[in-house]
N, C-alpha and C. Protein backbone atom coordinates (compact mmCIF):
# COMPACT_ATOMS: atom_id res chain seq x y z
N UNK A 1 206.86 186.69 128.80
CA UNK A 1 206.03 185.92 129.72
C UNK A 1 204.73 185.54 129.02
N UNK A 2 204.45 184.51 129.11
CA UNK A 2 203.05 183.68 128.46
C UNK A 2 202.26 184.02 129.39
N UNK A 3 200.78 184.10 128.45
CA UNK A 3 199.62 184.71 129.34
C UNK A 3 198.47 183.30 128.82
N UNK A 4 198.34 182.94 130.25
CA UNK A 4 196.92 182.16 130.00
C UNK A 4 195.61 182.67 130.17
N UNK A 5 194.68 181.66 129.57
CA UNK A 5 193.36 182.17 129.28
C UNK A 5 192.85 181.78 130.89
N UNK A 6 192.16 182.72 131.37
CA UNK A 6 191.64 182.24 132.57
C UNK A 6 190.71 181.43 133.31
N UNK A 7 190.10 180.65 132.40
CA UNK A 7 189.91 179.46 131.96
C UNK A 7 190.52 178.32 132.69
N UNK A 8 191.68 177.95 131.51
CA UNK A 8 192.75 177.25 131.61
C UNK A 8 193.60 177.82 133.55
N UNK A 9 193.53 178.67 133.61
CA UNK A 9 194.31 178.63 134.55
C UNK A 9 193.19 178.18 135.99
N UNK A 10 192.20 178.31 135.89
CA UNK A 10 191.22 177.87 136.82
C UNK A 10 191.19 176.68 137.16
N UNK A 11 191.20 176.56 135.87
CA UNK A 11 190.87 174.86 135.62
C UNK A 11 192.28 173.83 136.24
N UNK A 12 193.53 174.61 136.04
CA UNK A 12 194.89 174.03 136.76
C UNK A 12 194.80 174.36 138.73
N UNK A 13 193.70 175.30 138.95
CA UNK A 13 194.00 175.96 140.36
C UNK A 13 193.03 174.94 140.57
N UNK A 14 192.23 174.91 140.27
CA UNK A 14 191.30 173.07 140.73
C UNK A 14 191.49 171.82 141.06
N UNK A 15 192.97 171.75 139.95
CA UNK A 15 193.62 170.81 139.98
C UNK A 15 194.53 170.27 141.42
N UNK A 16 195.12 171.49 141.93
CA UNK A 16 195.64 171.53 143.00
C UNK A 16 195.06 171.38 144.37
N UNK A 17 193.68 171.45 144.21
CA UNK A 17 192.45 171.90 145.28
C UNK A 17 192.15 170.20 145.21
N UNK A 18 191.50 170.00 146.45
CA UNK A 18 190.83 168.71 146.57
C UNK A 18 189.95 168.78 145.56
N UNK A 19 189.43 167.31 145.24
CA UNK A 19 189.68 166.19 145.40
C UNK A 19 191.04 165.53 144.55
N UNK A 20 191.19 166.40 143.78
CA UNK A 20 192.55 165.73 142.65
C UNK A 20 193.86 166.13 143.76
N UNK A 21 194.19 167.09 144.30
CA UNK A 21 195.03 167.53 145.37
C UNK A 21 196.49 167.30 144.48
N UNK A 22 196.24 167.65 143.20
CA UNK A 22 197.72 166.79 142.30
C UNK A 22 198.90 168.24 143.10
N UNK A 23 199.93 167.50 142.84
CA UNK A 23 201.18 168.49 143.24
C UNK A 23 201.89 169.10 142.29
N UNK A 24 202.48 170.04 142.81
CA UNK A 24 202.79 171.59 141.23
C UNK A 24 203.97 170.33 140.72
N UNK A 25 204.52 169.79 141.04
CA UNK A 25 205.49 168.83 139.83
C UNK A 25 204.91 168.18 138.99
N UNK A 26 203.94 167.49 139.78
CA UNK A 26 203.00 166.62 138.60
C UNK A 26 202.52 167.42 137.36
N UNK A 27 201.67 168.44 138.22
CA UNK A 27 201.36 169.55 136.90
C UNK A 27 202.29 169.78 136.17
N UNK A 28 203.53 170.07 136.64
CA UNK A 28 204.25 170.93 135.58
C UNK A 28 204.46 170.04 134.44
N UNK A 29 204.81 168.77 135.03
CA UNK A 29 205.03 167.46 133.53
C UNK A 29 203.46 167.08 133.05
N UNK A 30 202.64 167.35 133.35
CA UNK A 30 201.47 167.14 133.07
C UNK A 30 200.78 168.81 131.85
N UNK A 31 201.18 169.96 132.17
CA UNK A 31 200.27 171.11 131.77
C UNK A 31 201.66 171.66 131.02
N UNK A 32 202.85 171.46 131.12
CA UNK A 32 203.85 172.11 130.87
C UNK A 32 203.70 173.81 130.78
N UNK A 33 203.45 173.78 132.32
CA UNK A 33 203.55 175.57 132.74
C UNK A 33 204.85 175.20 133.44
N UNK A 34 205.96 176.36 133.42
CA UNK A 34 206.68 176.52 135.01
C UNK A 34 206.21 176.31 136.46
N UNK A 35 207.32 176.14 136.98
CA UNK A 35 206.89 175.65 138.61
C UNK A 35 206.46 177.46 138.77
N UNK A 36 207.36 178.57 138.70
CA UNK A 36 206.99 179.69 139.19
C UNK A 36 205.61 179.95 139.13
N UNK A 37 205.48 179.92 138.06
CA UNK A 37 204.12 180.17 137.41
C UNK A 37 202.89 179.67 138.15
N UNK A 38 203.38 178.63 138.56
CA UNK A 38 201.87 177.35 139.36
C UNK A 38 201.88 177.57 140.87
N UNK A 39 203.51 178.26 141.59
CA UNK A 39 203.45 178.39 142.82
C UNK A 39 202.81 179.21 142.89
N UNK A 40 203.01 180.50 141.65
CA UNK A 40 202.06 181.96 141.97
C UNK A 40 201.06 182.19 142.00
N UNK A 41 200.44 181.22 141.09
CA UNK A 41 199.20 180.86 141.06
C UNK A 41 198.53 180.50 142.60
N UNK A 42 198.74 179.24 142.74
CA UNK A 42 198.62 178.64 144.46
C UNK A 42 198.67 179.65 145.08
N UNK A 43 199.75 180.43 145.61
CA UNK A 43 199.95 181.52 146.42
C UNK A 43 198.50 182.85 146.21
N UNK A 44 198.55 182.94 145.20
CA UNK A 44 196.88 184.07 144.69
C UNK A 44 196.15 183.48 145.26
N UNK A 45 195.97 182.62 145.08
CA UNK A 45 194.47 181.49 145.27
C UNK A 45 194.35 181.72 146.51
N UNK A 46 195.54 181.50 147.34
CA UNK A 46 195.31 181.37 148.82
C UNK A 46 194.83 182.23 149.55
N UNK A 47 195.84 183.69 149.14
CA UNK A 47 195.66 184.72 149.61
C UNK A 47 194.29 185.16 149.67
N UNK A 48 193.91 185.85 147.98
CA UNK A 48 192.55 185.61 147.97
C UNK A 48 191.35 184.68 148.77
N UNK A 49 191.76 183.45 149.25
CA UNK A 49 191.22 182.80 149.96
C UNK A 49 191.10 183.55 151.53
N UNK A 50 192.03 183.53 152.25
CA UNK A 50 192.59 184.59 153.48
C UNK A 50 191.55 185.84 153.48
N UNK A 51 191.60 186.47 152.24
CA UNK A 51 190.78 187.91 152.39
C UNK A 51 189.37 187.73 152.20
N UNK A 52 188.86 186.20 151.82
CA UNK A 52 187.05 185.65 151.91
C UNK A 52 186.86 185.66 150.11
N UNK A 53 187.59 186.15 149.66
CA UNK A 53 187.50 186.87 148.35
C UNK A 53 187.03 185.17 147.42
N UNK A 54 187.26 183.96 147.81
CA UNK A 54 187.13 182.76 147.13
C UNK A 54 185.94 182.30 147.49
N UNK A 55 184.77 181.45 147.37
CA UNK A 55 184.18 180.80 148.12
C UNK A 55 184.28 179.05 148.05
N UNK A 56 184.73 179.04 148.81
CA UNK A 56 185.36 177.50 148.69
C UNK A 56 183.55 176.28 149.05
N UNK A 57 183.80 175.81 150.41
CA UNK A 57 182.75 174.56 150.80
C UNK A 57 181.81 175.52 151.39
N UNK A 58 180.44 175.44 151.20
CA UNK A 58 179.79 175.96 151.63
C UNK A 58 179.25 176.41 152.72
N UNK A 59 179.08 175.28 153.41
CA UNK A 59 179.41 175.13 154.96
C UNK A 59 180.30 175.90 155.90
N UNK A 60 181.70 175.96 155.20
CA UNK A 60 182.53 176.44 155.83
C UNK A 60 182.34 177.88 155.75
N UNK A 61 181.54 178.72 154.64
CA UNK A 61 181.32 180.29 155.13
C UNK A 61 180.42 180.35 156.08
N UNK A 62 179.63 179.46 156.19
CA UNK A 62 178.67 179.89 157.77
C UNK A 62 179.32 179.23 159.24
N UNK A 63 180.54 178.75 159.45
CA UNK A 63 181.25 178.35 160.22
C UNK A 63 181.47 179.78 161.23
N UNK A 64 180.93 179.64 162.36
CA UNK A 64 181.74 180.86 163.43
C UNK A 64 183.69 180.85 163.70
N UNK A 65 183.92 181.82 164.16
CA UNK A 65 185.11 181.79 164.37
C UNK A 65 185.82 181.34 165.74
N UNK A 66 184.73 180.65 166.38
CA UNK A 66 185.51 179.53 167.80
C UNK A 66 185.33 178.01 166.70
N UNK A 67 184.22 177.83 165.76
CA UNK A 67 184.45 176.68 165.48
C UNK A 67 185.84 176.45 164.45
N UNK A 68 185.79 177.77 163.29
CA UNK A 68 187.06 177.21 162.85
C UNK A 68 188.36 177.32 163.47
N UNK A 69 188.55 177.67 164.35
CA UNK A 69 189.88 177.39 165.56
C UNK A 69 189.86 176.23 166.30
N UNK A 70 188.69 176.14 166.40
CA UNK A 70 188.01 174.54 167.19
C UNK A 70 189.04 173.49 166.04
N UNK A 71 188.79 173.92 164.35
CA UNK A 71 189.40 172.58 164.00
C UNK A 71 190.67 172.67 163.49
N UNK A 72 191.10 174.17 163.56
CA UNK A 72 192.89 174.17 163.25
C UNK A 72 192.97 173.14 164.25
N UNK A 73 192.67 173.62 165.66
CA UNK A 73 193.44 173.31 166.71
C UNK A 73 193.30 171.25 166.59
N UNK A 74 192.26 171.11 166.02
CA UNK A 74 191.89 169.64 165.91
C UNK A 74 192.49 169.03 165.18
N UNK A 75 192.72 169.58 164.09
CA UNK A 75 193.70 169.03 162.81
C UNK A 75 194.80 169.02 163.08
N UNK A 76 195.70 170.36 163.75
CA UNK A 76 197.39 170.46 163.35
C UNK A 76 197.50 168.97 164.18
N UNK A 77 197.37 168.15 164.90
CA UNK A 77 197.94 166.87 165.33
C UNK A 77 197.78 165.25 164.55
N UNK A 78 196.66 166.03 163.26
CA UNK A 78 196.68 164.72 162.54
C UNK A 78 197.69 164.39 161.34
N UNK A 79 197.81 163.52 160.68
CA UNK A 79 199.25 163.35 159.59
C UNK A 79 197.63 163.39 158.39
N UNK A 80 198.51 163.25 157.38
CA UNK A 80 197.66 164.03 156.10
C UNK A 80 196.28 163.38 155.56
N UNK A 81 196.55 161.90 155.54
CA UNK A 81 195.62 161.49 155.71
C UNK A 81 194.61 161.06 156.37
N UNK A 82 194.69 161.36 157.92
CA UNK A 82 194.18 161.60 158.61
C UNK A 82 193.12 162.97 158.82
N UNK A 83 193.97 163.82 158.41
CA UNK A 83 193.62 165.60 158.01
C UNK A 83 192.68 165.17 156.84
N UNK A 84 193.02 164.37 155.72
CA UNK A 84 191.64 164.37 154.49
C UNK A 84 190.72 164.21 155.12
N UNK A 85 190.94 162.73 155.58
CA UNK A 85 189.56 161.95 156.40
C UNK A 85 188.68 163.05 157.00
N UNK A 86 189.12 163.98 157.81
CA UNK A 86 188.69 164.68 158.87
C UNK A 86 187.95 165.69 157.79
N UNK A 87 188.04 166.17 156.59
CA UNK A 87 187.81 167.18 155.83
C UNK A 87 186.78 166.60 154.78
N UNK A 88 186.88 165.18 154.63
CA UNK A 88 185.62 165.16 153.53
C UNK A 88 184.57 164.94 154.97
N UNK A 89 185.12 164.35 155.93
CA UNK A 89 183.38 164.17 156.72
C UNK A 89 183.15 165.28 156.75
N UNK A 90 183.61 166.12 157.12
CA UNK A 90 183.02 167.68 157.54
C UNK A 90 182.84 169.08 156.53
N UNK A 91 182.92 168.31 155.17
CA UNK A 91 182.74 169.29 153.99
C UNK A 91 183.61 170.15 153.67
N UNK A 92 185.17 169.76 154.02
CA UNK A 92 186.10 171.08 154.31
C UNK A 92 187.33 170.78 152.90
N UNK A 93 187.55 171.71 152.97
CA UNK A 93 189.02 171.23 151.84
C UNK A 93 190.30 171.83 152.76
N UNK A 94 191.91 170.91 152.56
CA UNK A 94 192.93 171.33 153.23
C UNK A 94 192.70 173.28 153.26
N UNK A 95 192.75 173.52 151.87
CA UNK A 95 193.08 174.70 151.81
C UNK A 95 192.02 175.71 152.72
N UNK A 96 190.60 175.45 153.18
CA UNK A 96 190.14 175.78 154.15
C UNK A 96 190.83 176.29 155.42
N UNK A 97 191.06 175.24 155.64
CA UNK A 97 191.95 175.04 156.84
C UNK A 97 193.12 176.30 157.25
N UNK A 98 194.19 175.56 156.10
CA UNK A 98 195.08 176.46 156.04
C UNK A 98 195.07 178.25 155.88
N UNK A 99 193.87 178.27 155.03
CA UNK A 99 193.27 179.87 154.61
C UNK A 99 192.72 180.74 156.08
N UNK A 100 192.29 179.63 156.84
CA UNK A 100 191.91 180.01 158.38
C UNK A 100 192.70 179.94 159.08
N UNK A 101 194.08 179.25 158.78
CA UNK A 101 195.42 179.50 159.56
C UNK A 101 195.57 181.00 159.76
N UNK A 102 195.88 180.89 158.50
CA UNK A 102 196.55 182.43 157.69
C UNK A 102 195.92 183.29 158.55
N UNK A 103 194.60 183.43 158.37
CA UNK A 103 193.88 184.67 158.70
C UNK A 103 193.75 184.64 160.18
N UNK A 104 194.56 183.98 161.09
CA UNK A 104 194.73 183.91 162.24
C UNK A 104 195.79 184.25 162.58
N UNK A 105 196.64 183.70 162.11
CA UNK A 105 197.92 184.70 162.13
C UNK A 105 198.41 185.82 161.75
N UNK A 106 197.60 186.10 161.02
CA UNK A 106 197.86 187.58 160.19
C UNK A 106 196.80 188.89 161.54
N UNK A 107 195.51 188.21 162.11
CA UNK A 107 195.00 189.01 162.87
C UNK A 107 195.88 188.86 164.15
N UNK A 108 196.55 188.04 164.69
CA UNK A 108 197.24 187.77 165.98
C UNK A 108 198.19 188.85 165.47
N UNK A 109 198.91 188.97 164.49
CA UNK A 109 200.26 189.82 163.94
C UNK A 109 199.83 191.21 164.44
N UNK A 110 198.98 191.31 163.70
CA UNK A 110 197.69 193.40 163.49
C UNK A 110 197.44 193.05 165.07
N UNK A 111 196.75 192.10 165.77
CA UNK A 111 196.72 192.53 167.14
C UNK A 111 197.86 192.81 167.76
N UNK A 112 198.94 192.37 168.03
CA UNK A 112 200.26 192.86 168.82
C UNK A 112 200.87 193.96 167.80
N UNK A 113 200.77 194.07 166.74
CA UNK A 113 201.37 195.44 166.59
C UNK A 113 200.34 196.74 167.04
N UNK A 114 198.82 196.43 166.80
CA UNK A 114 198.32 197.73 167.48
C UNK A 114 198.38 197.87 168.63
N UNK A 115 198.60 196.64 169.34
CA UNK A 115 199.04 197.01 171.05
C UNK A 115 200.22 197.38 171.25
N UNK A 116 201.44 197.08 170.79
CA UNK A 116 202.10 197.94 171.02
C UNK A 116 202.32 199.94 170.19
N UNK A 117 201.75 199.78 169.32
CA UNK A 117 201.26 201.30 168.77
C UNK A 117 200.67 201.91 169.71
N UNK A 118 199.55 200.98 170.59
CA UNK A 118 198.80 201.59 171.48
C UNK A 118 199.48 201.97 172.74
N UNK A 119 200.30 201.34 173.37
CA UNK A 119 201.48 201.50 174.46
C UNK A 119 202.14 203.07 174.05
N UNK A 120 202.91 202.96 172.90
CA UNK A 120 203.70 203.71 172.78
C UNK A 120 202.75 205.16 172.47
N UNK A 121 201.86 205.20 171.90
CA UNK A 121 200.94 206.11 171.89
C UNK A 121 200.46 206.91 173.16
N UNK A 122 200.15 205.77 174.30
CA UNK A 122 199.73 206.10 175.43
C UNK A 122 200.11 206.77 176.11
N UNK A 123 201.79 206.04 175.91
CA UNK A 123 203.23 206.95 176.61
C UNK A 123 202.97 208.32 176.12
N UNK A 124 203.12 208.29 175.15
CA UNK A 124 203.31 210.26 174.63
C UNK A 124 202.02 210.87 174.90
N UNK A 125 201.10 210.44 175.14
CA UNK A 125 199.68 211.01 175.64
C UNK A 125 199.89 211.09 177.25
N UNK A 126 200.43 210.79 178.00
CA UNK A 126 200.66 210.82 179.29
C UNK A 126 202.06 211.80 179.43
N UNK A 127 203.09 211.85 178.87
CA UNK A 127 203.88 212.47 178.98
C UNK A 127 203.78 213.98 178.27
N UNK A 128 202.85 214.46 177.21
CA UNK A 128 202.08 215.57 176.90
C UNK A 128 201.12 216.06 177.86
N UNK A 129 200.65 215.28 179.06
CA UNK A 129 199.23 215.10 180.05
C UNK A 129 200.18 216.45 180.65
N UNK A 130 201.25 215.11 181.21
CA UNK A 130 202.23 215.89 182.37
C UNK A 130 202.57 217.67 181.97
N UNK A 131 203.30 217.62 180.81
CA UNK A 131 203.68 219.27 180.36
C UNK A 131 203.02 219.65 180.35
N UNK A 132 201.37 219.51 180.08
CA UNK A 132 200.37 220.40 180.33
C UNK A 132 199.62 220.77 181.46
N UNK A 133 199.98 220.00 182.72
CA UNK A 133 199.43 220.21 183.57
C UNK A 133 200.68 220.83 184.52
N UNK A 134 201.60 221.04 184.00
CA UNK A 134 202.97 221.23 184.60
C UNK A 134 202.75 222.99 183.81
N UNK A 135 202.60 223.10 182.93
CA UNK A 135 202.22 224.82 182.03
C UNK A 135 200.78 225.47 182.84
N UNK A 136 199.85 224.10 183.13
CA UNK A 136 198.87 225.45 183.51
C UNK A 136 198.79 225.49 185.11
N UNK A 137 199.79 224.70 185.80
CA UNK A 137 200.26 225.11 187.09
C UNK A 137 200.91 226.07 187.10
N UNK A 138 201.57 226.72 186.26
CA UNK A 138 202.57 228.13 186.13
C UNK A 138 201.79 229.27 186.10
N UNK A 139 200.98 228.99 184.89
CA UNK A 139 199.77 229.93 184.50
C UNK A 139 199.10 230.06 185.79
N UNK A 140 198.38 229.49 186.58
CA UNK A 140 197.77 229.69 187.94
C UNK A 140 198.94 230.83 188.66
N UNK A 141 199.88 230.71 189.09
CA UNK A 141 200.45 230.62 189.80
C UNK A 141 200.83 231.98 189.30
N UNK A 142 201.27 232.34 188.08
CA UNK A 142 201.45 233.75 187.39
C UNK A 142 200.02 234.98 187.70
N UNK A 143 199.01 233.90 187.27
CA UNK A 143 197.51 234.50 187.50
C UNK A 143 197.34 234.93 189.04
N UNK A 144 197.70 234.62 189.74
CA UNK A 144 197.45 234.52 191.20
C UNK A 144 198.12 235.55 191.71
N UNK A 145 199.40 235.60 191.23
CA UNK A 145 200.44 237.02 191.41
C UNK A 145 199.54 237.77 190.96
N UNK A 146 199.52 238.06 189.71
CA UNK A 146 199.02 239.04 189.07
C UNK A 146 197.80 239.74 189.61
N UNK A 147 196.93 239.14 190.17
CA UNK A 147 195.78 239.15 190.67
C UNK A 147 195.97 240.16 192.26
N UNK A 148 197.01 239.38 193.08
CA UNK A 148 197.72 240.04 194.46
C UNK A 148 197.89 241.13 194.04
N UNK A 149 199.13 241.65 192.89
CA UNK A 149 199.70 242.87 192.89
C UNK A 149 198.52 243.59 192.34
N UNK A 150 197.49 242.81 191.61
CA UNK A 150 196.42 244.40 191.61
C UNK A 150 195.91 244.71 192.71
N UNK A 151 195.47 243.82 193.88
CA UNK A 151 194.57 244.14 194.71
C UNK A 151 196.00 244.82 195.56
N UNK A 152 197.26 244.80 195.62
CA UNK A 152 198.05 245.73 196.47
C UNK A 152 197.96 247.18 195.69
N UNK A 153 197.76 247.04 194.18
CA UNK A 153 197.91 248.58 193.52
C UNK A 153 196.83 249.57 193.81
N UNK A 154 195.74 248.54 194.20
CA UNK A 154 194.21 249.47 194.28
C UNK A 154 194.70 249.61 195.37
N UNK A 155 195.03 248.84 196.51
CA UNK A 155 194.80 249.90 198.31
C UNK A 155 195.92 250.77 198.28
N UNK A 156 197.52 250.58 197.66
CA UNK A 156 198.16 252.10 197.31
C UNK A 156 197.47 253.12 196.95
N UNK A 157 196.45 252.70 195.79
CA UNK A 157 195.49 253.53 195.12
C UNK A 157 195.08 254.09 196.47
N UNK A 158 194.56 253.88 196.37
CA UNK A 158 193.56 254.50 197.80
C UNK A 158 193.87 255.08 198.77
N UNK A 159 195.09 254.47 199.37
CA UNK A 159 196.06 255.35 200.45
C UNK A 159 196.29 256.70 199.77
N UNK A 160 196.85 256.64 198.89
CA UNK A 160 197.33 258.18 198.18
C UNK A 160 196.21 258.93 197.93
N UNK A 161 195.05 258.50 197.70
CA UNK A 161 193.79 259.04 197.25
C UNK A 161 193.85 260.28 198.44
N UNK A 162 193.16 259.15 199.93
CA UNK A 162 193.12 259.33 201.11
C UNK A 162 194.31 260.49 201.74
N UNK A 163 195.49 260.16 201.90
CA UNK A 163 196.47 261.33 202.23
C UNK A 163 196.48 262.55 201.23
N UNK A 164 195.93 262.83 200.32
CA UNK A 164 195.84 263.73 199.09
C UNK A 164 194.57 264.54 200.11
N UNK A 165 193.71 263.71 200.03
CA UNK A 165 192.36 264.75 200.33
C UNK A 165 192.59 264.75 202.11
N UNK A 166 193.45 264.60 202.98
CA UNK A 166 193.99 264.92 204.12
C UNK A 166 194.48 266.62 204.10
């Protein structure tokens, strides 16, 4: 496997990024890397993008998180060039966009799986509630005997005391 200078490989992940927006075929007859190589690339980039780890348009890191949903939701209905248009007025690059997809779907994902973790959690915390309140109803109830038959052993006590010194 060939190792590029990282440099060179920056300089191809740029390539793919607005304003050149070239496509991994072009590159590949253009840089003569593999397609693998340039998807994996793209794919890093993105990810990294997703986790904040990139800093792309400037603007867009001080963006709140109703506005960038404000423009998924604004964009997914435009066709592509329509979607540019919409991205140079507003300082944005596709991959913006898309990187704020991601990280919306990936938190919607982590939200329904901790709710249901949290369900099923709940269950066994309620059904542990029950056995324990079901054990120290016994315990009472043992305690309570126990408690009777002393106070019957002391007045035997005492009767016998009593008929003794008779």
């Amino acid at each position: 496997m060939k190792k590029y200078p990282e440099e060179r490989k920056n300089a191809i992940i740029n390539k793919m990024l607005p304003p050149s927006n070239m496509s991994v075929p072009e590159l590949v007859k253009l840089e003569k890397i593999p397609y693998g190589t340039l998807y994996t690339w793209k794919k890093t980039y993105i990810d990294k993008a997703v986790e904040g780890t990139v800093a792309k348009g400037s603007d867009a890191k001080t963006w709140t998180i109703k506005q960038k949903l404000a423009v998924i939701i604004e964009v997914s209905t435009l066709d592509e060039q329509a979607r540019n248009e919409y991205c140079r007025s507003h300082g944005l690059y596709n991959t913006d966009i898309e990187a704020w997809k991601a990280h919306f779907v990936k938190d919607t994902e982590h939200n329904v799986t901790d709710s249901k973790n949290d369900k099923a959690k709940l269950k066994q915390l309620r059904s542990e509630n029950n056995s324990l309140k079901k054990e120290l109803h016994r315990k009472e109830k043992a305690l309570a005997e126990t408690a009777a038959l002393l106070v019957l052993r002391k007045k035997l006590d005492t009767l016998w005391d009593e008929s003794e010194d008779a």
